[in-house]
PDB file of N, CA and C in Angstrom:
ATOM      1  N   UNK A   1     -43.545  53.052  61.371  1.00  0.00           N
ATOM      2  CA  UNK A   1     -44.475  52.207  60.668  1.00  0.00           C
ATOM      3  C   UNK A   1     -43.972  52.077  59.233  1.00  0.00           C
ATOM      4  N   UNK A   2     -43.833  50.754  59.183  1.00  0.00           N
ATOM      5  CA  UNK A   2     -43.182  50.407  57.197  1.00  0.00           C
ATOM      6  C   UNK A   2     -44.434  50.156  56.687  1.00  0.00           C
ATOM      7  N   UNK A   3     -44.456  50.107  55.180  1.00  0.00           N
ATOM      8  CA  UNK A   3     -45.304  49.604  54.418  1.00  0.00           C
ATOM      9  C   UNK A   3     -44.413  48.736  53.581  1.00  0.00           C
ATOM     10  N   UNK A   4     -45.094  47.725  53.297  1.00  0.00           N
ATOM     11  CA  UNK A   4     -44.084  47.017  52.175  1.00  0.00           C
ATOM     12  C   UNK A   4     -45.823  46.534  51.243  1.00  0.00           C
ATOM     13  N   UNK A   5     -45.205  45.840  50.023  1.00  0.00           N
ATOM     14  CA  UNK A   5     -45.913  45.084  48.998  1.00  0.00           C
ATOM     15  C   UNK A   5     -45.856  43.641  49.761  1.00  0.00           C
ATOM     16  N   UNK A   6     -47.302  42.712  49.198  1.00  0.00           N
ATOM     17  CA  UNK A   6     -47.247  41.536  49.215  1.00  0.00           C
ATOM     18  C   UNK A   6     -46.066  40.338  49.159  1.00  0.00           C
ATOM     19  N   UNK A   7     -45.633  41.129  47.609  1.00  0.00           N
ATOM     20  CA  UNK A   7     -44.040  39.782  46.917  1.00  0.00           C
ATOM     21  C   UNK A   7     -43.117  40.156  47.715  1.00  0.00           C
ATOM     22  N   UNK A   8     -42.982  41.942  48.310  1.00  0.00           N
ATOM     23  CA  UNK A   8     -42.139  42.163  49.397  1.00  0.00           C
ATOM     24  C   UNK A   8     -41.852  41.333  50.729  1.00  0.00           C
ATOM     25  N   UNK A   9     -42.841  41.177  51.143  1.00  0.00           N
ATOM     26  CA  UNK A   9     -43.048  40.842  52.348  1.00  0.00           C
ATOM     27  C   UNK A   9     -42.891  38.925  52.537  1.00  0.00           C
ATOM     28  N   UNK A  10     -43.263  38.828  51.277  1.00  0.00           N
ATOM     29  CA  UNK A  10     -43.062  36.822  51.222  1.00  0.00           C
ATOM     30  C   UNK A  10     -41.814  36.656  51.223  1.00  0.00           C
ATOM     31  N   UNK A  11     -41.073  37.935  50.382  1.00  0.00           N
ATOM     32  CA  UNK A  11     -39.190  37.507  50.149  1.00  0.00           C
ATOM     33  C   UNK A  11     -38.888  37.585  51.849  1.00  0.00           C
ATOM     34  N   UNK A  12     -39.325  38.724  52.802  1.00  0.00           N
ATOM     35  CA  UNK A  12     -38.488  38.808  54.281  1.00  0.00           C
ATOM     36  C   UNK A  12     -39.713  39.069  55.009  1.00  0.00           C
ATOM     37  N   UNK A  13     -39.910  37.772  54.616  1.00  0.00           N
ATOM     38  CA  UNK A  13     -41.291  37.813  56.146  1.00  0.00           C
ATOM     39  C   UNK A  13     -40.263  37.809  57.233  1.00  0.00           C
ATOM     40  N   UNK A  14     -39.252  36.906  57.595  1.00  0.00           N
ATOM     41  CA  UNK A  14     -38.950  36.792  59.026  1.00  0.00           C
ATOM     42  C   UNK A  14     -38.617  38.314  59.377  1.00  0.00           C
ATOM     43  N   UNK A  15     -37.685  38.985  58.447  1.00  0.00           N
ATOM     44  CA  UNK A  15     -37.512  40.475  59.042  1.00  0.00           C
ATOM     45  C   UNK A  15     -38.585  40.803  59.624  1.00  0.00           C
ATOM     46  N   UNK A  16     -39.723  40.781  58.782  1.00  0.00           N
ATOM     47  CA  UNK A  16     -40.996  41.661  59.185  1.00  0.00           C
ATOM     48  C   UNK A  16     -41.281  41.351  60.634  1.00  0.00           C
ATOM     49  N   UNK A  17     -41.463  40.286  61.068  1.00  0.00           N
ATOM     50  CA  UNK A  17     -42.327  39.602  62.434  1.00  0.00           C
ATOM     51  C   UNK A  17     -41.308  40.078  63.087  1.00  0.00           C
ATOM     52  N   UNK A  18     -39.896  40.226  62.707  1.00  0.00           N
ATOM     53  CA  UNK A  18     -38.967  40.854  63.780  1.00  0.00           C
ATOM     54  C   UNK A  18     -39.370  42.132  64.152  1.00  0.00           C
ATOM     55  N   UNK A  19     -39.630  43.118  63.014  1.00  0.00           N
ATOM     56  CA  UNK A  19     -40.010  44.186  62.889  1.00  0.00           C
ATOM     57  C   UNK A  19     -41.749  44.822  64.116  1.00  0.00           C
ATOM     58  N   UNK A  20     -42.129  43.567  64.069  1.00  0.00           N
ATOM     59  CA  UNK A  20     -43.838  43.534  64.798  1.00  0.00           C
ATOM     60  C   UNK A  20     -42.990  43.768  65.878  1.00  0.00           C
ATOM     61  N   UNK A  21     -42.801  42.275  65.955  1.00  0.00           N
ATOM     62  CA  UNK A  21     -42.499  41.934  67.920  1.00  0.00           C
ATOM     63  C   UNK A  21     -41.787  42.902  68.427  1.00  0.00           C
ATOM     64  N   UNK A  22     -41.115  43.721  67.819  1.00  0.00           N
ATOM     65  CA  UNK A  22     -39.990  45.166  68.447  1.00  0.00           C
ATOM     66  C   UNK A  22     -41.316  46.135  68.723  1.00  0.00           C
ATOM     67  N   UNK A  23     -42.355  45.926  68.239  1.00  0.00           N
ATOM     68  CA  UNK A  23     -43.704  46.780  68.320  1.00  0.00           C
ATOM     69  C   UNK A  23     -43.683  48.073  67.218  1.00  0.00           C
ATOM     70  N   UNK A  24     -43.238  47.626  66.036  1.00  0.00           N
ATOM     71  CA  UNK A  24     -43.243  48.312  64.593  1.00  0.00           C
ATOM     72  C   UNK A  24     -44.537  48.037  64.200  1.00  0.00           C
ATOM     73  N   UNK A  25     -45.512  49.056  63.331  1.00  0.00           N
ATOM     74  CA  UNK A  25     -47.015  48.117  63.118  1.00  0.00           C
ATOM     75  C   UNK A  25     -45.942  48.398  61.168  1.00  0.00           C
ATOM     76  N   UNK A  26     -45.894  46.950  60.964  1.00  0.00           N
ATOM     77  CA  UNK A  26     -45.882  47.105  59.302  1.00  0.00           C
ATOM     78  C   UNK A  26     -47.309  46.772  58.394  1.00  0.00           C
ATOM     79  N   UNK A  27     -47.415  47.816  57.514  1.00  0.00           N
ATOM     80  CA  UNK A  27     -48.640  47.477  56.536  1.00  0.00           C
ATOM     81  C   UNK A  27     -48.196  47.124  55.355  1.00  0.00           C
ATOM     82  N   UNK A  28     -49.029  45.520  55.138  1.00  0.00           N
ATOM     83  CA  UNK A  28     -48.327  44.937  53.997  1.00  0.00           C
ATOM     84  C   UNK A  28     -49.642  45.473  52.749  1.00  0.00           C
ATOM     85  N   UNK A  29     -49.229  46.120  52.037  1.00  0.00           N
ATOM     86  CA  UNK A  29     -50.189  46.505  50.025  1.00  0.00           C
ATOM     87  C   UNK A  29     -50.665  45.382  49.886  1.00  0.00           C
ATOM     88  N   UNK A  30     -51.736  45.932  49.014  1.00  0.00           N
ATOM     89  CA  UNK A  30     -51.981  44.862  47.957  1.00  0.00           C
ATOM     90  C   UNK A  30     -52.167  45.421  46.567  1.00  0.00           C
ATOM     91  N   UNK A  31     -51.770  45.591  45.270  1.00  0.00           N
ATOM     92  CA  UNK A  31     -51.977  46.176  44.280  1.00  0.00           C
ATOM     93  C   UNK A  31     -52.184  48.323  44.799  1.00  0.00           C
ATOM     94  N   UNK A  32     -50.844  48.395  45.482  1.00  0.00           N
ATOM     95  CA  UNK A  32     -50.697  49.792  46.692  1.00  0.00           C
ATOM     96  C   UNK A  32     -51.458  50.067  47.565  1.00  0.00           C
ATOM     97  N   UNK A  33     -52.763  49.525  48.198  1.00  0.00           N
ATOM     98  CA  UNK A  33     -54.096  49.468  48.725  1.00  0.00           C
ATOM     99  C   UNK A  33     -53.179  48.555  49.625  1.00  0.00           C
ATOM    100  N   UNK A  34     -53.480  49.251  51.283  1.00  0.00           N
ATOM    101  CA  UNK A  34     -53.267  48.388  52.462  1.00  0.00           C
ATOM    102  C   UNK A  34     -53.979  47.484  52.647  1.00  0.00           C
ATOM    103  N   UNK A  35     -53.927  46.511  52.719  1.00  0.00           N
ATOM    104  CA  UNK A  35     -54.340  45.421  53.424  1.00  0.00           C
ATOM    105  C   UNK A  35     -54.459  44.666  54.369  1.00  0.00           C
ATOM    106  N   UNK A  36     -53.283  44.711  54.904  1.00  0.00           N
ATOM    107  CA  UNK A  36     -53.145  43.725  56.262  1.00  0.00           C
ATOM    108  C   UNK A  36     -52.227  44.803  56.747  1.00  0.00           C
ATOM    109  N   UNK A  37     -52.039  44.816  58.307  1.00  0.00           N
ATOM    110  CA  UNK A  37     -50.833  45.143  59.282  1.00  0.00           C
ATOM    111  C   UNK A  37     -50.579  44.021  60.003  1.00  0.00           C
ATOM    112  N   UNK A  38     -49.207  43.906  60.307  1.00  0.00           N
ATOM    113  CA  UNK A  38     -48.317  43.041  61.192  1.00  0.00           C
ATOM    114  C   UNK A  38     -48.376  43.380  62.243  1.00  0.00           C
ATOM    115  N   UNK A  39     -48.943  43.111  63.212  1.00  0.00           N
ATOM    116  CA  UNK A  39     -48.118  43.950  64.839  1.00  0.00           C
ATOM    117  C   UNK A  39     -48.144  42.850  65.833  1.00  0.00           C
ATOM    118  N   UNK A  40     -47.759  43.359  66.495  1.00  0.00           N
ATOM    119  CA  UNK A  40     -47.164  42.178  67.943  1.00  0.00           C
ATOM    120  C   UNK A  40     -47.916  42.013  68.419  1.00  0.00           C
ATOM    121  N   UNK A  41     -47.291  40.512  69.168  1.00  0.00           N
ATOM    122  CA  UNK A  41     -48.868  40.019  69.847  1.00  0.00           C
ATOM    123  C   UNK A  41     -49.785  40.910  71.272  1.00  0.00           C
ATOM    124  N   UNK A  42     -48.616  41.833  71.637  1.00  0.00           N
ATOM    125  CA  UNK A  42     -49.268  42.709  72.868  1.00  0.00           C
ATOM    126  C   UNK A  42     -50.437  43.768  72.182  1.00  0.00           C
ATOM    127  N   UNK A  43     -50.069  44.096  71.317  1.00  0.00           N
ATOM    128  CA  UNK A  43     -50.610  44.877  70.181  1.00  0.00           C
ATOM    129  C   UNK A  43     -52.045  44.463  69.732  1.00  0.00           C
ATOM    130  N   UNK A  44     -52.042  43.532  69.438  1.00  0.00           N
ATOM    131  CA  UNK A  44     -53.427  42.240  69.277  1.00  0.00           C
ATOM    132  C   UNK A  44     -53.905  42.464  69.778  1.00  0.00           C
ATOM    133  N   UNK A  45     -53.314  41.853  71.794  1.00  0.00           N
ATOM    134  CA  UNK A  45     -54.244  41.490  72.608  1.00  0.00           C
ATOM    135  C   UNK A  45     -54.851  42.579  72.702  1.00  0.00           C
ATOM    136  N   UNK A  46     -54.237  43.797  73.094  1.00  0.00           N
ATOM    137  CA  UNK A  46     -54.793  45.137  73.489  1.00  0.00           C
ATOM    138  C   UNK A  46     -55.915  45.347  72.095  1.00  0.00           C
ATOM    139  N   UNK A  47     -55.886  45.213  71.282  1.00  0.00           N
ATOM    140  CA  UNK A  47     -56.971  45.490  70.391  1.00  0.00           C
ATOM    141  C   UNK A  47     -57.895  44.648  70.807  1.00  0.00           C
ATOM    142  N   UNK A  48     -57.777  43.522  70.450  1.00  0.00           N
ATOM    143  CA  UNK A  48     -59.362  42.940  71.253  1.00  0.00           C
ATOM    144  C   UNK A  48     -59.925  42.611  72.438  1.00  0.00           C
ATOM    145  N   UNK A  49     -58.901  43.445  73.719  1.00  0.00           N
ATOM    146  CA  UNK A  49     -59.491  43.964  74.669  1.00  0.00           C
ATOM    147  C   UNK A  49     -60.381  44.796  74.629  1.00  0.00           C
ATOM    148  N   UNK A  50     -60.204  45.946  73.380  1.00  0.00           N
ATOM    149  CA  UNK A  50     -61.126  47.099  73.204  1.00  0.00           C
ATOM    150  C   UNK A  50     -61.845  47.232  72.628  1.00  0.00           C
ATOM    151  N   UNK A  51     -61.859  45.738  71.999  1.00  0.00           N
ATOM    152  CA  UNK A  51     -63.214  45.489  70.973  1.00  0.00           C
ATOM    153  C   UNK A  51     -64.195  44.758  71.662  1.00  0.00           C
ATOM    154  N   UNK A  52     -63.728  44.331  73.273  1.00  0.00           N
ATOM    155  CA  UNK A  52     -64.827  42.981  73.929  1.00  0.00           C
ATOM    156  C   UNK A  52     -65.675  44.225  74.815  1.00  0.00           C
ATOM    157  N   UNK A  53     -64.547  45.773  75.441  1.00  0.00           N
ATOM    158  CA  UNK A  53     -65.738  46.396  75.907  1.00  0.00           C
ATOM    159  C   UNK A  53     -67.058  46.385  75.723  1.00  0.00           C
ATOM    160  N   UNK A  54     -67.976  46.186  76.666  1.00  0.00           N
ATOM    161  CA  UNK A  54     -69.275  47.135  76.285  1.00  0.00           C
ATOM    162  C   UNK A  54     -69.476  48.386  76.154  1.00  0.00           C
ATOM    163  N   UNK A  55     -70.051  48.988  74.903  1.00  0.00           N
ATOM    164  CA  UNK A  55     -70.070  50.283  75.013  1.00  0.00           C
ATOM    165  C   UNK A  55     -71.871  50.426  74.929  1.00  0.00           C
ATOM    166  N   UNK A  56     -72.288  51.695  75.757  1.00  0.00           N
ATOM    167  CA  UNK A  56     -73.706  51.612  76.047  1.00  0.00           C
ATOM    168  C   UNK A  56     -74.184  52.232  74.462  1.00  0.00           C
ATOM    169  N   UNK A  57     -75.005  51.748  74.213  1.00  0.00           N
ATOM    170  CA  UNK A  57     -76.088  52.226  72.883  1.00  0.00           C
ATOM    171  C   UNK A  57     -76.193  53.939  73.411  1.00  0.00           C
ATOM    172  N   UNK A  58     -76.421  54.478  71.994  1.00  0.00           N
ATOM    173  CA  UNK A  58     -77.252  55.967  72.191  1.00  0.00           C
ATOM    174  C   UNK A  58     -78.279  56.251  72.882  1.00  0.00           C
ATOM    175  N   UNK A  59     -79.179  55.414  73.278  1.00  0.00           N
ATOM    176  CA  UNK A  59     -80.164  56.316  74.355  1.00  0.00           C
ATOM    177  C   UNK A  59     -79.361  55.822  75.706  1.00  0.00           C
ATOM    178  N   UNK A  60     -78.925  55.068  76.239  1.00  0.00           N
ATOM    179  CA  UNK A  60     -77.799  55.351  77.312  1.00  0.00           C
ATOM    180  C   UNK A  60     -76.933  56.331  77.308  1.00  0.00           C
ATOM    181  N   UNK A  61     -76.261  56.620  76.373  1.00  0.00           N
ATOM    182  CA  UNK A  61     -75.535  57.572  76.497  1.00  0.00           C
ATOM    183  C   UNK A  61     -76.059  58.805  76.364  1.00  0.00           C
ATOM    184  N   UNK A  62     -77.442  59.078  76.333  1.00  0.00           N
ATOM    185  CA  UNK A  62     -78.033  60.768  76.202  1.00  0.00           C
ATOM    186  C   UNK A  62     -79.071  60.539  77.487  1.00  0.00           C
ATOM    187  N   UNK A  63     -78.836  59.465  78.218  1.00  0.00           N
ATOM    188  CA  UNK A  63     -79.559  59.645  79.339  1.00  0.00           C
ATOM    189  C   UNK A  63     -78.436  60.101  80.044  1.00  0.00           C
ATOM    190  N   UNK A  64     -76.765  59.959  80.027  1.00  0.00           N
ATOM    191  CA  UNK A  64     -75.893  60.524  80.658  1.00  0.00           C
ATOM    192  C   UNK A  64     -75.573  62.003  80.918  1.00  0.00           C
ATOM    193  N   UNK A  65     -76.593  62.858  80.136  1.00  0.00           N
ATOM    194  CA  UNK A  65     -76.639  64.218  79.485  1.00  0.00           C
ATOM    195  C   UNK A  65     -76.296  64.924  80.949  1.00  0.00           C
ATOM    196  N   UNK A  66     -75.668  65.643  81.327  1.00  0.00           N
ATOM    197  CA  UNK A  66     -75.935  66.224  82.796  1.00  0.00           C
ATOM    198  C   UNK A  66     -76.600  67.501  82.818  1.00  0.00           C
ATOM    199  N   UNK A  67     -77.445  67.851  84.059  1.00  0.00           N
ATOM    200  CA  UNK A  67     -78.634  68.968  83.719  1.00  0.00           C
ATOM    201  C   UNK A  67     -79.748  68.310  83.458  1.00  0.00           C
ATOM    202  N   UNK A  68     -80.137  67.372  82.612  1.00  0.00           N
ATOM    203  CA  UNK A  68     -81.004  67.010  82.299  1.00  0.00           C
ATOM    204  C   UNK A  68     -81.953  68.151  81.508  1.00  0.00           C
ATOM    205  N   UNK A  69     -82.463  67.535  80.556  1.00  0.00           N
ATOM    206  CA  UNK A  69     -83.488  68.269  79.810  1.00  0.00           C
ATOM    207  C   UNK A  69     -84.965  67.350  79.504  1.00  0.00           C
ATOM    208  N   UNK A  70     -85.783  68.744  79.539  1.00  0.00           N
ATOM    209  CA  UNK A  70     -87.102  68.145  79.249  1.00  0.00           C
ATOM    210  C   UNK A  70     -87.981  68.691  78.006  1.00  0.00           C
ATOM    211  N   UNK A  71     -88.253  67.580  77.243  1.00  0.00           N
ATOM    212  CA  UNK A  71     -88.749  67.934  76.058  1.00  0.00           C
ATOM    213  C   UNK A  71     -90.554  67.638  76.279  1.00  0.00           C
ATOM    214  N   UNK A  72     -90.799  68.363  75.042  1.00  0.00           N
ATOM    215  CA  UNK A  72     -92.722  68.308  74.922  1.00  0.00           C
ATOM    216  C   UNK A  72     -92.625  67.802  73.360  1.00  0.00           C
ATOM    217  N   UNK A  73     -93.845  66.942  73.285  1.00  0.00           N
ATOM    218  CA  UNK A  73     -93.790  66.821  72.128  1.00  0.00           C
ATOM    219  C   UNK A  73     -94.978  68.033  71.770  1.00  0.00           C
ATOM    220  N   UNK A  74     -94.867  68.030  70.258  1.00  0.00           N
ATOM    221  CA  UNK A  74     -95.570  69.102  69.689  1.00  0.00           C
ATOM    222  C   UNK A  74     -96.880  68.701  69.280  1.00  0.00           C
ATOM    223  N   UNK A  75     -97.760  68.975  70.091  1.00  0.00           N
ATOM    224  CA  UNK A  75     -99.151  68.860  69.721  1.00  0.00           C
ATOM    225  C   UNK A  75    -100.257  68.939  68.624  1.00  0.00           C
ATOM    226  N   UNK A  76     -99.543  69.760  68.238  1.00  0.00           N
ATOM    227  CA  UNK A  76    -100.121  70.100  66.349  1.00  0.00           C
ATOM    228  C   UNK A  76    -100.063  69.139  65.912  1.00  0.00           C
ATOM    229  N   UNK A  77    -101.189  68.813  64.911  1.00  0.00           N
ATOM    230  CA  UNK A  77    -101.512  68.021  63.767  1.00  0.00           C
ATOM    231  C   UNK A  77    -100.398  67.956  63.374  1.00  0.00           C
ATOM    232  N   UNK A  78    -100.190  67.055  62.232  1.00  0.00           N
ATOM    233  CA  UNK A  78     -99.343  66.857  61.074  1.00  0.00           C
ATOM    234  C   UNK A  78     -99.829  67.392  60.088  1.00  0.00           C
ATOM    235  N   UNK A  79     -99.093  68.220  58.935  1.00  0.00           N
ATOM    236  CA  UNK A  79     -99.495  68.251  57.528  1.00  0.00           C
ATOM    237  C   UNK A  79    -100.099  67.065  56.861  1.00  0.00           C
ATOM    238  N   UNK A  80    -100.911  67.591  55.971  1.00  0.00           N
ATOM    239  CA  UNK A  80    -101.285  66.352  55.248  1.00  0.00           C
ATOM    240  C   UNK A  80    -100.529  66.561  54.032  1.00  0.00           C
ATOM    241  N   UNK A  81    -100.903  65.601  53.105  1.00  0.00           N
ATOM    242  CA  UNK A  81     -99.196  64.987  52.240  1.00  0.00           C
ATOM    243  C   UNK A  81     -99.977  64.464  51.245  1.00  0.00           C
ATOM    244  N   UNK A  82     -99.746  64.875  50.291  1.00  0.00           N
ATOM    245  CA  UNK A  82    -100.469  64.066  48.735  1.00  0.00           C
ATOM    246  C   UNK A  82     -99.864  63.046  48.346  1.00  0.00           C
ATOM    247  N   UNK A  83    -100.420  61.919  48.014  1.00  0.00           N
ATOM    248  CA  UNK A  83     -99.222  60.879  47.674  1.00  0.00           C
ATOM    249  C   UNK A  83     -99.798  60.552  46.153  1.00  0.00           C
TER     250      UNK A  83
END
């Protein structure tokens, strides 16, 4: 994985995209702060394959709990609270 600067990367962009498509991820700076990465288009796709999953919300996933557990709620009053 390279990093280059912005003005870097405008002088040899074509290197760079050479650099992706070989499946190099380059991160191009901006004022030393990453900004962008280059990577190949297989690289892409596979990322927003894994961004279109569904992933189930938190109470799906703690209904997956195995064993299962059973809770009570607590019957007691509440404190009272000066406001």
């Amino acid at each position: 994985m390279s990093t280059i600067s912005v003005a870097e990367a405008k002088a040899g962009f074509a290197g760079l995209v050479d650099e992706a498509a070989n499946g190099e991820f380059v991160t191009i700076t901006r004022h030393g702060k990453p900004a962008a990465v280059l990577v190949s288009v297989e690289a892409a796709e596979a990322a927003k394959r894994a961004l279109k999953k569904p992933r189930p919300n938190f109470g799906d996933f703690l209904l997956t709990f195995p064993g299962g557990v059973e809770l009570e709620r607590n019957p007691s009053k509440m404190r009272d609270i000066d406001l």
